[in-house]
C-alpha atoms as a PDB file:
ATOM      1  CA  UNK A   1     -28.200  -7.107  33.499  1.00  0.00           C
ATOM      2  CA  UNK A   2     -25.527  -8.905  31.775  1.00  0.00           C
ATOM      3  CA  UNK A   3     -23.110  -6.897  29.454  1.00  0.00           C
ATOM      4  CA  UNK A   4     -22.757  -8.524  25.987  1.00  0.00           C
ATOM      5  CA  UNK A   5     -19.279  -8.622  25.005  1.00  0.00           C
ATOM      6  CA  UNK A   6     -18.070  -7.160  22.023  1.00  0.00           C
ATOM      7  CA  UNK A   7     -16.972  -9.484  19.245  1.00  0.00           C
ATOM      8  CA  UNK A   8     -13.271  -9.327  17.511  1.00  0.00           C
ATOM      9  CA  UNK A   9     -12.223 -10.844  14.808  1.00  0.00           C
ATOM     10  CA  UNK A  10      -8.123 -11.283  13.796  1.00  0.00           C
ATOM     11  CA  UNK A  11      -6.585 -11.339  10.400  1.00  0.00           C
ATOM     12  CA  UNK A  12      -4.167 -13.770  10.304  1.00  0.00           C
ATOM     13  CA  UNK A  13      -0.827 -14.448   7.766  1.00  0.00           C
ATOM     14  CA  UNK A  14       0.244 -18.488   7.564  1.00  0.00           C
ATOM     15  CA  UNK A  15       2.314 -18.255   4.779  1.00  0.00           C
ATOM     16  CA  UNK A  16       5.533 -20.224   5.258  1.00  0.00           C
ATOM     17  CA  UNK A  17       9.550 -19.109   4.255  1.00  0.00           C
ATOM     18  CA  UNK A  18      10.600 -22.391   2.127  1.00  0.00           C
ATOM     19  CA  UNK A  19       7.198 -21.918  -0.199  1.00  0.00           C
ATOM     20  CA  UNK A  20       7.885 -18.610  -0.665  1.00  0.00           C
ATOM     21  CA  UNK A  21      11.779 -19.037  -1.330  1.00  0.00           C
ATOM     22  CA  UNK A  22      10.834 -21.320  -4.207  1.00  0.00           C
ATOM     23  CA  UNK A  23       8.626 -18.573  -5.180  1.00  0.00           C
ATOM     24  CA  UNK A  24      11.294 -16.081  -4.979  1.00  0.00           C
ATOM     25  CA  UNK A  25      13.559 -18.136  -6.625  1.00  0.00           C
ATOM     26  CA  UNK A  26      11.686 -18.910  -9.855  1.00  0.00           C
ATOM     27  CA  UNK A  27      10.701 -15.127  -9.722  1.00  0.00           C
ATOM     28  CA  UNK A  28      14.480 -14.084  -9.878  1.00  0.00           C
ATOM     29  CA  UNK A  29      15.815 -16.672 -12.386  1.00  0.00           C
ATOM     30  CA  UNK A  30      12.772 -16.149 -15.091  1.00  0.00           C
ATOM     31  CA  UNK A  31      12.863 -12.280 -14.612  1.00  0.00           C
ATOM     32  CA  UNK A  32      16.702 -12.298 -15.166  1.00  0.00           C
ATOM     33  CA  UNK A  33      16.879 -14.521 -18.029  1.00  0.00           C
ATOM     34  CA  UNK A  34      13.783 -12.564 -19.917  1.00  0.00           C
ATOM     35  CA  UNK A  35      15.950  -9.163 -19.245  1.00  0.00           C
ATOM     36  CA  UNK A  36      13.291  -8.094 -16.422  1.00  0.00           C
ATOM     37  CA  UNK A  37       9.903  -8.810 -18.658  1.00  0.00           C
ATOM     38  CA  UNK A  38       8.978 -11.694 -16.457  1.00  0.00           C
ATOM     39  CA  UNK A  39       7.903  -9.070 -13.860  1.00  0.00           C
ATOM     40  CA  UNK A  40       4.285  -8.805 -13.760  1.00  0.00           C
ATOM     41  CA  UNK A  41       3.990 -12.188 -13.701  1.00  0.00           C
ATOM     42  CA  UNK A  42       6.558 -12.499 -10.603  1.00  0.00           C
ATOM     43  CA  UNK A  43       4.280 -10.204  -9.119  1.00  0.00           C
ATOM     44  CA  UNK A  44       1.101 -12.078  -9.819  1.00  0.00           C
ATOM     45  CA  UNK A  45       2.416 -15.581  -8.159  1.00  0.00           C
ATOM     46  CA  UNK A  46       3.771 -13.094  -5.227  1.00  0.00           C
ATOM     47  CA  UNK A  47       0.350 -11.479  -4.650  1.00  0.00           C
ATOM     48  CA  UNK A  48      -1.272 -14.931  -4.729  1.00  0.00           C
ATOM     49  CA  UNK A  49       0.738 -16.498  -2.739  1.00  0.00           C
ATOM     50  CA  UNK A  50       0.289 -13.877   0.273  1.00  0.00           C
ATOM     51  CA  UNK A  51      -3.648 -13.221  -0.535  1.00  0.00           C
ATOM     52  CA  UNK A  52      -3.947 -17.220  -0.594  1.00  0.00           C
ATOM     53  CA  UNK A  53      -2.178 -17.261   2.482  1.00  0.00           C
ATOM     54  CA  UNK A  54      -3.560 -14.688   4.713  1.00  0.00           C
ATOM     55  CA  UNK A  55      -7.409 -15.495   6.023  1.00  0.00           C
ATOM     56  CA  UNK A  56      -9.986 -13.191   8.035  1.00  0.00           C
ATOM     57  CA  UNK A  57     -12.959 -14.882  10.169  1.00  0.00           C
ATOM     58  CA  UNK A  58     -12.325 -18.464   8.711  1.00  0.00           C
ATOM     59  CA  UNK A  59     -12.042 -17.767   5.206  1.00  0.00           C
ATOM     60  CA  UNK A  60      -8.757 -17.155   2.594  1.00  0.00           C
ATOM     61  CA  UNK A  61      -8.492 -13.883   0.240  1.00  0.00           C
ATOM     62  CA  UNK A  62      -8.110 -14.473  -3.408  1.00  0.00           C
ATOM     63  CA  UNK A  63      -5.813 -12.180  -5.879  1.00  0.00           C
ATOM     64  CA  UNK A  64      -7.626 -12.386  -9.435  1.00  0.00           C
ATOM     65  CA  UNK A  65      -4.901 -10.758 -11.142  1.00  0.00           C
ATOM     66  CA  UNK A  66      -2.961 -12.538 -13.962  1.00  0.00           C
ATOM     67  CA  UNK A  67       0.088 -11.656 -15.344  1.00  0.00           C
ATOM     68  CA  UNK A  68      -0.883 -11.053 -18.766  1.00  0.00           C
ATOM     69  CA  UNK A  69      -2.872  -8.125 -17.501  1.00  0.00           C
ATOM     70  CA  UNK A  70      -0.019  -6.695 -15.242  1.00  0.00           C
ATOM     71  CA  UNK A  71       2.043  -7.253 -18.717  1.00  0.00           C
ATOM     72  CA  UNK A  72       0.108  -4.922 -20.825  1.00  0.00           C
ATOM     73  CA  UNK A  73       0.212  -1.968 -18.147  1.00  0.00           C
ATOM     74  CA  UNK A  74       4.038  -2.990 -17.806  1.00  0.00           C
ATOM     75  CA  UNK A  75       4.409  -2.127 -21.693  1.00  0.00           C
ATOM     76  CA  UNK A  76       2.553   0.937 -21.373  1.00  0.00           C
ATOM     77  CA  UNK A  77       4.464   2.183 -18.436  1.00  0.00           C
ATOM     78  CA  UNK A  78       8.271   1.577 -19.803  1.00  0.00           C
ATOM     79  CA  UNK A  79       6.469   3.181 -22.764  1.00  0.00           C
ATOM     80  CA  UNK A  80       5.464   6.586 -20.588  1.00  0.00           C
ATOM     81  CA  UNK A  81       9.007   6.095 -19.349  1.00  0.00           C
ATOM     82  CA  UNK A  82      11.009   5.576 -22.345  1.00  0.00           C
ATOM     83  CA  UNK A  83       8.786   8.998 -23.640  1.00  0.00           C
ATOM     84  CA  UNK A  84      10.378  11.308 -20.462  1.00  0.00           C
ATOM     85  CA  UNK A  85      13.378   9.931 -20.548  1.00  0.00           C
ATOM     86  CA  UNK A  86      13.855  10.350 -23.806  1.00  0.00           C
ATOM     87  CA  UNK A  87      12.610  13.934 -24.531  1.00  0.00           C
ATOM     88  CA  UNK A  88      14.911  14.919 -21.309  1.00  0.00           C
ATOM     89  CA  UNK A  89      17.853  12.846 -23.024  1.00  0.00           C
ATOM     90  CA  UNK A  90      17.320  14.938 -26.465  1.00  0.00           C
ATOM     91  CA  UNK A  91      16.978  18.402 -24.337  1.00  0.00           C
ATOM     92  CA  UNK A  92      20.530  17.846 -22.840  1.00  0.00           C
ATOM     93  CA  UNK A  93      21.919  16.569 -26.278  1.00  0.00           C
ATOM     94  CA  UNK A  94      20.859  19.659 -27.967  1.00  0.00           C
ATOM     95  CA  UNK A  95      22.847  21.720 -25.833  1.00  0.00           C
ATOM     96  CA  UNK A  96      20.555  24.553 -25.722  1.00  0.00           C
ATOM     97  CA  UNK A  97      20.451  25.481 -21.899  1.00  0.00           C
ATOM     98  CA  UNK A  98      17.293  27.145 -21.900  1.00  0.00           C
ATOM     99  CA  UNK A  99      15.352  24.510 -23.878  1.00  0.00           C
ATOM    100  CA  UNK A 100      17.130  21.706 -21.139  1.00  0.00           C
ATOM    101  CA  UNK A 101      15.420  23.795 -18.366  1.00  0.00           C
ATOM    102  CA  UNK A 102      12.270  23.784 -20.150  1.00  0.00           C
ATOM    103  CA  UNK A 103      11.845  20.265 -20.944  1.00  0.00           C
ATOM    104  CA  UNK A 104      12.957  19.415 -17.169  1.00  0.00           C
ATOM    105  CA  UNK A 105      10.650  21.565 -15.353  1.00  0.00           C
ATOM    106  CA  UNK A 106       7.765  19.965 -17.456  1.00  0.00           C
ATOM    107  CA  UNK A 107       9.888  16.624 -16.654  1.00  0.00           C
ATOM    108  CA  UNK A 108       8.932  16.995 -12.873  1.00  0.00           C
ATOM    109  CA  UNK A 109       5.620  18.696 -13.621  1.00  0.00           C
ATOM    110  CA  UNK A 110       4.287  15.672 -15.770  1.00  0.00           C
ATOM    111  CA  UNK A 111       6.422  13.372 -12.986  1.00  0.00           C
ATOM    112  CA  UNK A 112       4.816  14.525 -10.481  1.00  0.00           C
ATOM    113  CA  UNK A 113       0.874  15.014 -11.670  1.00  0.00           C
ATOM    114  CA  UNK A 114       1.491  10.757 -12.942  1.00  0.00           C
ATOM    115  CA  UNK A 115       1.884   9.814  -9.058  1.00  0.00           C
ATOM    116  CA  UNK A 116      -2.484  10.549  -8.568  1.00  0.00           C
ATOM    117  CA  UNK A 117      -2.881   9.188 -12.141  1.00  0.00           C
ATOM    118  CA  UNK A 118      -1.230   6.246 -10.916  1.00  0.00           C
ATOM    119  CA  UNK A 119      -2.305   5.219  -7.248  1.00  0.00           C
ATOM    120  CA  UNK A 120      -6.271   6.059  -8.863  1.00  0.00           C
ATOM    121  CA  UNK A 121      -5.522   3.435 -11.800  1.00  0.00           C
ATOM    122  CA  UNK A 122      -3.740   0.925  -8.991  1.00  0.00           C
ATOM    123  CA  UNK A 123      -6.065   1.257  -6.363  1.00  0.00           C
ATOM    124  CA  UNK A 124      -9.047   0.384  -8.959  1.00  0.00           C
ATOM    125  CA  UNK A 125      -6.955  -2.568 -10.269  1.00  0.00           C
ATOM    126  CA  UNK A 126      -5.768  -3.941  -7.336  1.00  0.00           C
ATOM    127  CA  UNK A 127      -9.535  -3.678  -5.239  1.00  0.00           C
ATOM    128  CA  UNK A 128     -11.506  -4.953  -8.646  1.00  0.00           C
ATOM    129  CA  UNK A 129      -9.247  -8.304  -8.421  1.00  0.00           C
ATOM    130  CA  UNK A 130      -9.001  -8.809  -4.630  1.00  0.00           C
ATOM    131  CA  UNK A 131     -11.758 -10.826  -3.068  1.00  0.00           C
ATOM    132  CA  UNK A 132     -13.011 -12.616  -0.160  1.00  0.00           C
ATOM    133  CA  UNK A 133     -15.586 -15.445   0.151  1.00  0.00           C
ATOM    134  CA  UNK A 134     -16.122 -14.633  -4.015  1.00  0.00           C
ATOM    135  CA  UNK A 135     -16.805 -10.457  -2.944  1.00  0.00           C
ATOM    136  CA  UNK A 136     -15.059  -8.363  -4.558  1.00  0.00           C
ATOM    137  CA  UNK A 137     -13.432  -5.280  -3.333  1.00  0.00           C
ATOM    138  CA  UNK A 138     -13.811  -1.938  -5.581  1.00  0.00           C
ATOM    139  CA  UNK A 139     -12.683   1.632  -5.232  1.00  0.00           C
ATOM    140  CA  UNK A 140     -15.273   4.444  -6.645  1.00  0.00           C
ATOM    141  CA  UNK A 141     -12.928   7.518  -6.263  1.00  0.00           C
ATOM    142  CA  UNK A 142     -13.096   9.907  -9.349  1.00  0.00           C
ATOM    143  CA  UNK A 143      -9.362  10.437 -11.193  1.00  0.00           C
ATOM    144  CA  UNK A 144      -9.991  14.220 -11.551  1.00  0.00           C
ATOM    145  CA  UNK A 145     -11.056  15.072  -8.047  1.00  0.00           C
ATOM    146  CA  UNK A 146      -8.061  12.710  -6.750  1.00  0.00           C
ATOM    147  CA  UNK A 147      -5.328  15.221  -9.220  1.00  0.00           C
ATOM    148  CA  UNK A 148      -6.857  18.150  -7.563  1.00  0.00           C
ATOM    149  CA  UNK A 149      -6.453  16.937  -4.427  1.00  0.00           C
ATOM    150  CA  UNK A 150      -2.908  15.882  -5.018  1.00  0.00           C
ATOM    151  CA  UNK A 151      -1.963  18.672  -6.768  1.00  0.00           C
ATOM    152  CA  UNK A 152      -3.330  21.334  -4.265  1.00  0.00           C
ATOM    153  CA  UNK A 153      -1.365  19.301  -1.575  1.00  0.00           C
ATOM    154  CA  UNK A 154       1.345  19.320  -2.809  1.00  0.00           C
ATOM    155  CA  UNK A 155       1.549  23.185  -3.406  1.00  0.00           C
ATOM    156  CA  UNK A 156       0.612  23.696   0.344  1.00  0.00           C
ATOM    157  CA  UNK A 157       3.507  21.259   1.336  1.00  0.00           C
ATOM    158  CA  UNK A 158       5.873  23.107  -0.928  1.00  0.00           C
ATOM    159  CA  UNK A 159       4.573  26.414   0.292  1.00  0.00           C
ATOM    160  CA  UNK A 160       4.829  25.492   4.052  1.00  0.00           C
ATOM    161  CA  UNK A 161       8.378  23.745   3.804  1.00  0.00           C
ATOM    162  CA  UNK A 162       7.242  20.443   4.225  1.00  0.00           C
ATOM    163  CA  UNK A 163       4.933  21.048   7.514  1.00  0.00           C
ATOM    164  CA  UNK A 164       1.655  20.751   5.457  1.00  0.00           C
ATOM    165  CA  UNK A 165       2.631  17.170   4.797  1.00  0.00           C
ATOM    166  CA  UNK A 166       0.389  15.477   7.745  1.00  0.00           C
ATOM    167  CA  UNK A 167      -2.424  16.905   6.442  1.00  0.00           C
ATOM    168  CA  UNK A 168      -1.579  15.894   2.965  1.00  0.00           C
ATOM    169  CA  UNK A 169      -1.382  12.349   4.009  1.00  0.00           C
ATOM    170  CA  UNK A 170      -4.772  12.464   5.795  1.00  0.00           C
ATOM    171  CA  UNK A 171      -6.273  13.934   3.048  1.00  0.00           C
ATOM    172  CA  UNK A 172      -5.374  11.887   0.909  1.00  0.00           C
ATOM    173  CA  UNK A 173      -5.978   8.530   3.282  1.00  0.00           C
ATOM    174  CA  UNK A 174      -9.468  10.090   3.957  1.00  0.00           C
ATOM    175  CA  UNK A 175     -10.376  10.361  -0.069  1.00  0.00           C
ATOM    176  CA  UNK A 176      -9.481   7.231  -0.733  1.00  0.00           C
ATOM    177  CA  UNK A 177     -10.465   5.063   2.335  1.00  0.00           C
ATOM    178  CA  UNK A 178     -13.682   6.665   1.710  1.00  0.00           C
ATOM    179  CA  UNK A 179     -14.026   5.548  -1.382  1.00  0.00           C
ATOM    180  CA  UNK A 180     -13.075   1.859  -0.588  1.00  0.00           C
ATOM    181  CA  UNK A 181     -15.621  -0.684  -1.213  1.00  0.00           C
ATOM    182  CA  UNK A 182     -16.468  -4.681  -0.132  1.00  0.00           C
ATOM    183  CA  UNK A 183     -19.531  -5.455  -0.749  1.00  0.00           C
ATOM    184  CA  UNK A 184     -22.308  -3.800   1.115  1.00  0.00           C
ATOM    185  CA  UNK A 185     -19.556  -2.416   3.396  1.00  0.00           C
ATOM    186  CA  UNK A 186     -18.304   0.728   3.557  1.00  0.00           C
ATOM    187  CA  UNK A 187     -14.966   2.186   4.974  1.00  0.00           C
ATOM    188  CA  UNK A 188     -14.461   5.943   6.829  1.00  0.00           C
ATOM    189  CA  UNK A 189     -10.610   7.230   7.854  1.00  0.00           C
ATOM    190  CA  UNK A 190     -11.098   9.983  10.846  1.00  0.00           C
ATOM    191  CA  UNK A 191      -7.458  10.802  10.511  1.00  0.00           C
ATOM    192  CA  UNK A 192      -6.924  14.549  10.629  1.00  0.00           C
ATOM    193  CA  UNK A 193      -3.636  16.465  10.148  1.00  0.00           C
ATOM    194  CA  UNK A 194      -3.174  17.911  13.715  1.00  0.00           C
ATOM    195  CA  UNK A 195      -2.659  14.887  15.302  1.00  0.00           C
ATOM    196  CA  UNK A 196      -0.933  13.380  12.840  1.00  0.00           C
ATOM    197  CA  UNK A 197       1.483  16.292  13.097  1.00  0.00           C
ATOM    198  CA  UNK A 198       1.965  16.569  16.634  1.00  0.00           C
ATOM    199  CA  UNK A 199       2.557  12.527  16.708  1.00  0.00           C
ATOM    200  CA  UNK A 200       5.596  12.973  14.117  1.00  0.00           C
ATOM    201  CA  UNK A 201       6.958  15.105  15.751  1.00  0.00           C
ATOM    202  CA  UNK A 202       7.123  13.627  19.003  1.00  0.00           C
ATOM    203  CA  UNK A 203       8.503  10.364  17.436  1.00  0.00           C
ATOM    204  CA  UNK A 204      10.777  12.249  15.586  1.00  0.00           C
ATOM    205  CA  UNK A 205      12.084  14.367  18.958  1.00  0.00           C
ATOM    206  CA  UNK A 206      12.020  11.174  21.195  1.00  0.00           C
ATOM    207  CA  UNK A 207      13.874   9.498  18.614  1.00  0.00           C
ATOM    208  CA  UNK A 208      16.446  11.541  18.211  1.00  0.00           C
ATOM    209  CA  UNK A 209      16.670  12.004  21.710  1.00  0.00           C
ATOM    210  CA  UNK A 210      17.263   8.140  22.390  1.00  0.00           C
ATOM    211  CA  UNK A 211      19.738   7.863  19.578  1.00  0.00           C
ATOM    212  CA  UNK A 212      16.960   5.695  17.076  1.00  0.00           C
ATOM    213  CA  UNK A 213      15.746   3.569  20.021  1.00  0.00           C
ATOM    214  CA  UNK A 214      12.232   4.891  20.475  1.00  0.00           C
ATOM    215  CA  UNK A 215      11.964   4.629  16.623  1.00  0.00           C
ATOM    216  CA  UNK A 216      10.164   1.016  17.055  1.00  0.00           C
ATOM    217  CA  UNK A 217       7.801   2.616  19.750  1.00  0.00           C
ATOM    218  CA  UNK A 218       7.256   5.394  17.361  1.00  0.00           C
ATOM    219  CA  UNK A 219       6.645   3.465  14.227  1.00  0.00           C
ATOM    220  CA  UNK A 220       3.969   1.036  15.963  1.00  0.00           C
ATOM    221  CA  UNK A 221       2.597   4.287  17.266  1.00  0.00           C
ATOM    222  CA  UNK A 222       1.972   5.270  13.461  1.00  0.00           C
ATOM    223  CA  UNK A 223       0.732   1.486  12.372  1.00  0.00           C
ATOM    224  CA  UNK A 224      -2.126   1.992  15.192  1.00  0.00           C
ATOM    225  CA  UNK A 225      -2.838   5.577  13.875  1.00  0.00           C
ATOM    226  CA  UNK A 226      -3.431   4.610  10.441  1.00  0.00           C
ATOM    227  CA  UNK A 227      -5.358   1.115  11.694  1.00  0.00           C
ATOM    228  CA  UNK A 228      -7.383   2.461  14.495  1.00  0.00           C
ATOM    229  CA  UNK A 229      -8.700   5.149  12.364  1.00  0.00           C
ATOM    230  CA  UNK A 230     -10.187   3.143   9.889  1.00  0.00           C
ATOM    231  CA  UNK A 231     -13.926   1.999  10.440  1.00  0.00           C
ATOM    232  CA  UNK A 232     -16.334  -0.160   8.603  1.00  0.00           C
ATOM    233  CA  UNK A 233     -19.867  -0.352   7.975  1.00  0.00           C
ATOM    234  CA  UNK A 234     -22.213  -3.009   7.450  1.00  0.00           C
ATOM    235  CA  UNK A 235     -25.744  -2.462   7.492  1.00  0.00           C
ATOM    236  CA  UNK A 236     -25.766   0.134   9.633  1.00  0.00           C
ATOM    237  CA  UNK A 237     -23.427  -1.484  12.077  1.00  0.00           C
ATOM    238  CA  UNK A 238     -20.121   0.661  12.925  1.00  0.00           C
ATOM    239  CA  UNK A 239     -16.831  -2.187  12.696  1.00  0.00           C
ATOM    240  CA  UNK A 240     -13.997  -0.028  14.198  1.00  0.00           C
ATOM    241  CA  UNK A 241     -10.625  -1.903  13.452  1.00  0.00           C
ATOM    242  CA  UNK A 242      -7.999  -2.015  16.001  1.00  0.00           C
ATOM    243  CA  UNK A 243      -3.960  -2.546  16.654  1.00  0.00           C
ATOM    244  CA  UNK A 244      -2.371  -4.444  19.359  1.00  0.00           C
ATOM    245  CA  UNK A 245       1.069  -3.977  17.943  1.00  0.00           C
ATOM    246  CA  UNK A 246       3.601  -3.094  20.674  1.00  0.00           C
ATOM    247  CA  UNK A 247       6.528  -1.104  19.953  1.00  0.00           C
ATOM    248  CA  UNK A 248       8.742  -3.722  21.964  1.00  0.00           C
ATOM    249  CA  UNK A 249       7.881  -6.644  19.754  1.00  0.00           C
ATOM    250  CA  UNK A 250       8.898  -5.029  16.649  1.00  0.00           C
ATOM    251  CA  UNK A 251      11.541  -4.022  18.228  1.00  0.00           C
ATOM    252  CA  UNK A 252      12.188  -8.120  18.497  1.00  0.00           C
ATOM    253  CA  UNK A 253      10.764  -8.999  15.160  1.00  0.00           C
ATOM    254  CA  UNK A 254      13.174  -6.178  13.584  1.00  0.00           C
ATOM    255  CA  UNK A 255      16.740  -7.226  15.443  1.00  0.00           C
ATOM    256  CA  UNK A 256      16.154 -11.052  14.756  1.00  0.00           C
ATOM    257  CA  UNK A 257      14.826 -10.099  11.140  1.00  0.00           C
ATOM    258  CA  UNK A 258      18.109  -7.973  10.889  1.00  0.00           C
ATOM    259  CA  UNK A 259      20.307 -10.833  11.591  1.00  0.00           C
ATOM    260  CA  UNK A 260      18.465 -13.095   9.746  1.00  0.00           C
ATOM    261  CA  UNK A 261      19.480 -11.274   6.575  1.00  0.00           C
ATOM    262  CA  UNK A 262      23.169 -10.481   7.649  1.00  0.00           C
ATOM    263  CA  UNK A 263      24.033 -14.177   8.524  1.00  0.00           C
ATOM    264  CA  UNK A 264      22.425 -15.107   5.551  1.00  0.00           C
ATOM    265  CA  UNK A 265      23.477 -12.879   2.596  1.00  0.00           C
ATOM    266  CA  UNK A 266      19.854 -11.814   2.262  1.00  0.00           C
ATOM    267  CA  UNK A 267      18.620 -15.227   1.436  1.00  0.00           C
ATOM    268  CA  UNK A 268      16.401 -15.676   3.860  1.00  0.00           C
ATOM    269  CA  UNK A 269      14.425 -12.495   2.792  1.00  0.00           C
ATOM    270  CA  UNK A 270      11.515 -14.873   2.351  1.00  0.00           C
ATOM    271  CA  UNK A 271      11.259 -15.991   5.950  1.00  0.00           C
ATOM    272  CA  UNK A 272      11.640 -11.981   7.056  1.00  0.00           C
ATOM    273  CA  UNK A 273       8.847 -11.565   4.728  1.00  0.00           C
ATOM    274  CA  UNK A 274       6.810 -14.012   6.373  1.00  0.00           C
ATOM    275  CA  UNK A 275       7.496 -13.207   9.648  1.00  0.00           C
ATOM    276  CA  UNK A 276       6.649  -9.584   9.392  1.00  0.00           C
ATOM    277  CA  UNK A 277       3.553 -10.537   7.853  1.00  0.00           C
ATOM    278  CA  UNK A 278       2.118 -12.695  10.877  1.00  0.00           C
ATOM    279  CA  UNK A 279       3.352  -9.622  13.131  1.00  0.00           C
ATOM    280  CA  UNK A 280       1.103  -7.056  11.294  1.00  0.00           C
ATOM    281  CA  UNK A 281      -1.832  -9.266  10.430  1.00  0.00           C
ATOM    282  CA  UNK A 282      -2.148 -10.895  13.510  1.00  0.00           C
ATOM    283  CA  UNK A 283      -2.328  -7.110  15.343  1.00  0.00           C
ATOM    284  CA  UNK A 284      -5.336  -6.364  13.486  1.00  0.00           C
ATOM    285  CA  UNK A 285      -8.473  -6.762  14.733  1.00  0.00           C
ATOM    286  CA  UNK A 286     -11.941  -5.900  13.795  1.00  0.00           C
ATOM    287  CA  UNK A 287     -14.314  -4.933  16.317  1.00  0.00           C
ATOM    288  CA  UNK A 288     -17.943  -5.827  16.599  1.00  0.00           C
ATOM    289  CA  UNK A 289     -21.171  -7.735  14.852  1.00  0.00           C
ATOM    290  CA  UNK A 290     -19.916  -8.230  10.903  1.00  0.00           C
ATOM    291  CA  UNK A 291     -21.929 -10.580   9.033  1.00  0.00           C
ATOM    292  CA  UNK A 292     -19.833 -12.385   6.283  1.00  0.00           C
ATOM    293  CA  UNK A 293     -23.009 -14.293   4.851  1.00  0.00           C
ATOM    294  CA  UNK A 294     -24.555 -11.383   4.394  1.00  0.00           C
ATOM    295  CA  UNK A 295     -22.243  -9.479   2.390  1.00  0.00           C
ATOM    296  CA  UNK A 296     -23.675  -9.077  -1.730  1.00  0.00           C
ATOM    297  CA  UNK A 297     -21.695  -8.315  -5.018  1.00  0.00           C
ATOM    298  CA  UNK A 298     -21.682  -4.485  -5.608  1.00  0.00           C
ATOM    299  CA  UNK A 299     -18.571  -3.823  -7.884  1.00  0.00           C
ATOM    300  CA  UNK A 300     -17.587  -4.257 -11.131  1.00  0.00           C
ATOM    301  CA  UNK A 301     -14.272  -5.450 -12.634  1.00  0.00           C
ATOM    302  CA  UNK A 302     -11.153  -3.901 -13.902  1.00  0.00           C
ATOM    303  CA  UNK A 303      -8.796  -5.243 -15.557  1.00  0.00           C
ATOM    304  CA  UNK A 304      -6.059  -2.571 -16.260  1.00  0.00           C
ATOM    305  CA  UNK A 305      -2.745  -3.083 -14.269  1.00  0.00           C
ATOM    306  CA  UNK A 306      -1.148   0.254 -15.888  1.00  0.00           C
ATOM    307  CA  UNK A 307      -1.608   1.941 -12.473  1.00  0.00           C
ATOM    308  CA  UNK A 308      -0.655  -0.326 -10.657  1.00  0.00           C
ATOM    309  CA  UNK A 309       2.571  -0.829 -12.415  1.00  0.00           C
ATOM    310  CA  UNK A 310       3.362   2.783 -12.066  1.00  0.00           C
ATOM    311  CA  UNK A 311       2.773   2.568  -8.578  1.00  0.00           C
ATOM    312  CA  UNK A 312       5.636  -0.176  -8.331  1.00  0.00           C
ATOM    313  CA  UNK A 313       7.566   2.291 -10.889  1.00  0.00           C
ATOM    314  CA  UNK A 314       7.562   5.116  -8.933  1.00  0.00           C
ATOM    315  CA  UNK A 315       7.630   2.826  -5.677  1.00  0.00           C
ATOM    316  CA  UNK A 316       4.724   4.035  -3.881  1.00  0.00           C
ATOM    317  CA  UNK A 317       3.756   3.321  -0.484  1.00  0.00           C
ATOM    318  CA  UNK A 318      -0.254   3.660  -1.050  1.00  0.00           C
ATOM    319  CA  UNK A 319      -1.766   3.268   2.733  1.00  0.00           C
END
């Protein structure tokens, strides 16, 4: 009996470095001379750009997201911002030590609980306005649940010196992964803190031990961690995703995107952008029978950027 093979199907990134050196360009001159409020709409032609630009099984991604909207959650985060600052400012003016110590230990406190405030509020932004053949994505976690599971996290990771902190990122890549949405398809993350642990700290050993060599190997050993954990499903049908990343070509794509940026001043950041780009997204593949004409609307949009503003505030690596 003949064996059917199973199907793959590759992301792939074809943006090029002068279109998105113009883009840079504009970005930089606009958000300079408006003293930095030009921002979220830098962002916006940035995210376009790169969702317009990177396609999956024949068909582009879109970014919905405007810069107006990014705008209004800019204003309310400088205006969270300006409200810390300020209050830690006055403490320290006052010059009443114990009132200073007061006012920064509910500095960090508040600091820390607006990091699950805002990767909730940016994760439902930035799904709501990302789409794909006209479906959009959406993420259904609840805020509350999320703060809990941050804040309880957090505690362990404190109260373990730091060792608790592979199963705080699995945790947290497992609540929210789960709560993913496209369509009729659902996501799952498998991910689970022991191995996650024990694969740290072998990268971190064997990169010691080779003086930062094995740090490519290591970090492509991560990139397929977090990737080949992932899984879709459609109908019923189980769509693992899978890495083909090797650790020596980003060892390549790293060194020439190194000198690239030396021998350059940094100018041609673009073209490092776009070449890392193609590396990842074409070393992601998704594994066996999805149906993109059967996929059906099933989330509704959001328009508030405030999370995801924070996010860029606090500069947040989300997954």
């Amino acid at each position: 009996m003949e064996q059917t093979q199973p199907e793959f199907r590759q992301f792939t990134y074809y943006g090029k470095g002068p279109e998105l050196f113009k883009i840079y360009i504009i970005n930089w001159l606009l958000t300079i001379v408006t003293l930095g409020f030009y921002y979220p709409w830098a962002k916006a032609a940035l995210l376009k750009y790169n969702y317009q630009h990177t396609q999956f099984d024949g068909s582009n991604f879109t970014f919905h997201g405007t810069g107006k909207e990014m705008f209004k959650g800019f204003l309310k985060v400088i205006g969270v911002i300006v409200v810390l600052y300020g209050s830690l400012l006055a403490a320290q003016l006052s010059g009443n030590a114990s009132l200073t110590l007061t006012v920064i230990l509910i500095f960090y406190i508040v600091l820390i609980l607006l990091v699950p405030f805002a990767i909730h509020g940016s994760l439902r932004y930035r799904a709501s306005r990302s789409s794909w053949r006209g479906i959009h994505f959406g993420y259904r976690g609840d805020r509350t649940t999320l703060v809990k599971l941050f804040v309880k996290d957090v505690l362990l990771t404190i109260i373990t010196f730091g060792i608790y902190n592979s199963w705080f990122i699995n945790d947290l890549r497992t609540y929210i992964i789960g709560n993913i949405r496209f369509g009729n398809i659902t996501f799952e993350y498998t991910g689970n803190g022991a191995d996650f642990f024990w694969l740290n700290l072998k990268g971190r050993i064997l990169t010691g031990l080779s003086f930062g060599f094995y740090f490519f190997w290591y970090s492509m050993e991560l990139f397929e961690y977090y990737i080949e954990n992932i899984y879709a499903q459609q109908d019923g049908k189980h769509l693992p995703i899978r890495s083909t990343a090797k650790g020596g070509d980003f060892f390549a794509l790293t060194i020439v995107n190194f000198f690239l940026l030396v021998f350059t001043l940094g100018l041609a950041f673009p073209w490092v952008q776009v070449r890392t780009l193609q590396f990842f997204m074409s070393n992601i593949w998704v594994q066996g029978e999805f149906d993109g004409n059967s996929l059906v609307q099933t989330e509704e949009e959001y328009k508030d950027a405030s999370g995801d503003d924070m996010v860029d505030m606090l500069d947040l690596d989300l997954l």
